[in-house]
C-alpha atoms as a PDB file:
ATOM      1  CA  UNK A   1     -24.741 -37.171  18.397  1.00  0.00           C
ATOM      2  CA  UNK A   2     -22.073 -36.676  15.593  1.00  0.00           C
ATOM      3  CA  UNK A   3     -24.698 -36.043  12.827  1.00  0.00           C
ATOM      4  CA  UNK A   4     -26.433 -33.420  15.139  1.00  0.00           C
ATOM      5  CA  UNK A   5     -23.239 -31.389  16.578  1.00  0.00           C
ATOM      6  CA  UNK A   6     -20.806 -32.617  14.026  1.00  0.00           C
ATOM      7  CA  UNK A   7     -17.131 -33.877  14.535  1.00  0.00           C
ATOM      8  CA  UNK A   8     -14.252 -31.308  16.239  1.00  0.00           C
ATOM      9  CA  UNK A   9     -12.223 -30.192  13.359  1.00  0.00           C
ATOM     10  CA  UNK A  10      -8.558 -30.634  13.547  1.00  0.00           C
ATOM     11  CA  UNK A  11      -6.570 -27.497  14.835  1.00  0.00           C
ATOM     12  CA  UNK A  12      -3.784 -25.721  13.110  1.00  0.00           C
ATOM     13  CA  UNK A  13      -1.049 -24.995  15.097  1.00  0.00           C
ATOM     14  CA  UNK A  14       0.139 -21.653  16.217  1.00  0.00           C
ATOM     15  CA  UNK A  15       2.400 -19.846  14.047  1.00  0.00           C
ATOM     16  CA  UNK A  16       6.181 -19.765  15.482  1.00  0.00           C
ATOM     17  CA  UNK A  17       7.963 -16.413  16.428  1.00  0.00           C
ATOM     18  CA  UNK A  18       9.718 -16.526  13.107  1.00  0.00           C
ATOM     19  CA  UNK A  19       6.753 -17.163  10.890  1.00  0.00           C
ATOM     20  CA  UNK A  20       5.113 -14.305  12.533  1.00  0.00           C
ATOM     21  CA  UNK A  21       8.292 -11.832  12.135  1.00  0.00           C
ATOM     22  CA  UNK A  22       8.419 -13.032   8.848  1.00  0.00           C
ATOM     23  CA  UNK A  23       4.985 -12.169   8.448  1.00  0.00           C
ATOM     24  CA  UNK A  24       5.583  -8.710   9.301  1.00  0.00           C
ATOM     25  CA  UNK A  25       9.203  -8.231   7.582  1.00  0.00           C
ATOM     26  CA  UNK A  26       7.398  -9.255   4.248  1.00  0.00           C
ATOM     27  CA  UNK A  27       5.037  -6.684   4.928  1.00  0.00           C
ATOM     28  CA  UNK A  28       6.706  -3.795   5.483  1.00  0.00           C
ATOM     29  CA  UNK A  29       8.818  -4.333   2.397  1.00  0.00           C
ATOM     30  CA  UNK A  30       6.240  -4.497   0.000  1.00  0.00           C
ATOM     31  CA  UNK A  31       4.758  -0.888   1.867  1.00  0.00           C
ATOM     32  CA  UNK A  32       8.080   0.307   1.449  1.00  0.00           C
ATOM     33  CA  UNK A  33       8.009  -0.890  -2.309  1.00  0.00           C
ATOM     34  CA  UNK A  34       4.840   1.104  -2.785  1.00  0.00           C
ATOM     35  CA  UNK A  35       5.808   4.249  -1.264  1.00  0.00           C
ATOM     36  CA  UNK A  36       8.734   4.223  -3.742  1.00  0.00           C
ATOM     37  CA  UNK A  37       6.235   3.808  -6.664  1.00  0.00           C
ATOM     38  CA  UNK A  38       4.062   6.807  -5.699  1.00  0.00           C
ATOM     39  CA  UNK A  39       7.489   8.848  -4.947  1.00  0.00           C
ATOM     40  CA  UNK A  40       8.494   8.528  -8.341  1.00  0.00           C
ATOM     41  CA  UNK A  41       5.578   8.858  -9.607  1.00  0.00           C
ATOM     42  CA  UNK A  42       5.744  12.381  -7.734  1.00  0.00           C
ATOM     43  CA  UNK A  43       8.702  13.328  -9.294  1.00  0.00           C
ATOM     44  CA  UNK A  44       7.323  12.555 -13.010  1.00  0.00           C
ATOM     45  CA  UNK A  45       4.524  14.736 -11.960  1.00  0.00           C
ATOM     46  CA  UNK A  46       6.866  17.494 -10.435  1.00  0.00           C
ATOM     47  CA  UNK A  47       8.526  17.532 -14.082  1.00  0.00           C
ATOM     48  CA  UNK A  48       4.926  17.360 -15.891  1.00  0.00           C
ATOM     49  CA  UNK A  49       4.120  21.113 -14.193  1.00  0.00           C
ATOM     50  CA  UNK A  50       7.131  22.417 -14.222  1.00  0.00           C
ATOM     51  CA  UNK A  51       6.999  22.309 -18.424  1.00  0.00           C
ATOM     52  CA  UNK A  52       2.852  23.004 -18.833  1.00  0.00           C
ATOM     53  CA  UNK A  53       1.741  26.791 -18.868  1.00  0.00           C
ATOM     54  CA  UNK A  54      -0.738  27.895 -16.201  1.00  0.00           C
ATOM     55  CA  UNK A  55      -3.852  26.856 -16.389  1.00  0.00           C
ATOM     56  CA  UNK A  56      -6.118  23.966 -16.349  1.00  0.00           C
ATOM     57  CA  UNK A  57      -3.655  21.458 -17.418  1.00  0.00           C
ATOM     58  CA  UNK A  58      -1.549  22.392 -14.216  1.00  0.00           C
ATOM     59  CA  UNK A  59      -4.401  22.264 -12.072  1.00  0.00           C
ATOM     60  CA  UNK A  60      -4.901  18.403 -13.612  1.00  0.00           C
ATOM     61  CA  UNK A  61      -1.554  17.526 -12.802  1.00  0.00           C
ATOM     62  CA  UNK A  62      -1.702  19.068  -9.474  1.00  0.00           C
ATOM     63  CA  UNK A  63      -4.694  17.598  -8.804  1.00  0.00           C
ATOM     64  CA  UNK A  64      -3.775  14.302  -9.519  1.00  0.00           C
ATOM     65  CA  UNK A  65      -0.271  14.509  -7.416  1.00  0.00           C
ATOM     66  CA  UNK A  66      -2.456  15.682  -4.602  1.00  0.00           C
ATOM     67  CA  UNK A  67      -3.954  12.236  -5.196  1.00  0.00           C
ATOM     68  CA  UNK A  68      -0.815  10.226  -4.825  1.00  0.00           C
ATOM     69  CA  UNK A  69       0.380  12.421  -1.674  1.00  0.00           C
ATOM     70  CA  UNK A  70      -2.951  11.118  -0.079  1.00  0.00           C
ATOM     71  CA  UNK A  71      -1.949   7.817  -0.795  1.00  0.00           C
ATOM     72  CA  UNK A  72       1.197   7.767   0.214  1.00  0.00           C
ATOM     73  CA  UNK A  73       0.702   9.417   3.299  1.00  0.00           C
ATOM     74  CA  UNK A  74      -1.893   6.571   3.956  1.00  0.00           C
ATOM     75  CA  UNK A  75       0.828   3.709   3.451  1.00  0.00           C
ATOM     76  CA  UNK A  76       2.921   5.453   5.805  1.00  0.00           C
ATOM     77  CA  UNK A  77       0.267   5.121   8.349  1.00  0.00           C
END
């Protein structure tokens, strides 16, 4: 019956309270990491239009700190 149905594999067991807080504590710092990336990354761009002329360089840089914004409000989520 073993070759047809196989053997019952071995079980791992459960993950403790603190493995799973753990879990979850290591993950929220490396969100909160990321969000600090795109905010500075924000700020260069903030800088970048505040020294171009209007035009379509400014709409670039805009347009790519929209980008980031949509990111980071997706990490915060």
């Amino acid at each position: 019956m073993r070759r047809v149905f196989g053997v019952k594999k071995d079980k791992e067991p459960p993950p403790s309270i603190q493995d799973a807080s753990d879990r979850i504590n290591k993950r929220g710092d490396s969100v909160e990491d990321k969000i600090k990336k795109l905010d500075a990354e924000l700020i260069r761009y903030r800088e970048q239009t505040k020294k171009t002329r209007p035009g379509r360089a400014q709409e670039a840089i805009k347009a790519r700190a929209m980008r980031v914004l949509k990111q980071k409000r997706l990490q915060c989520y």
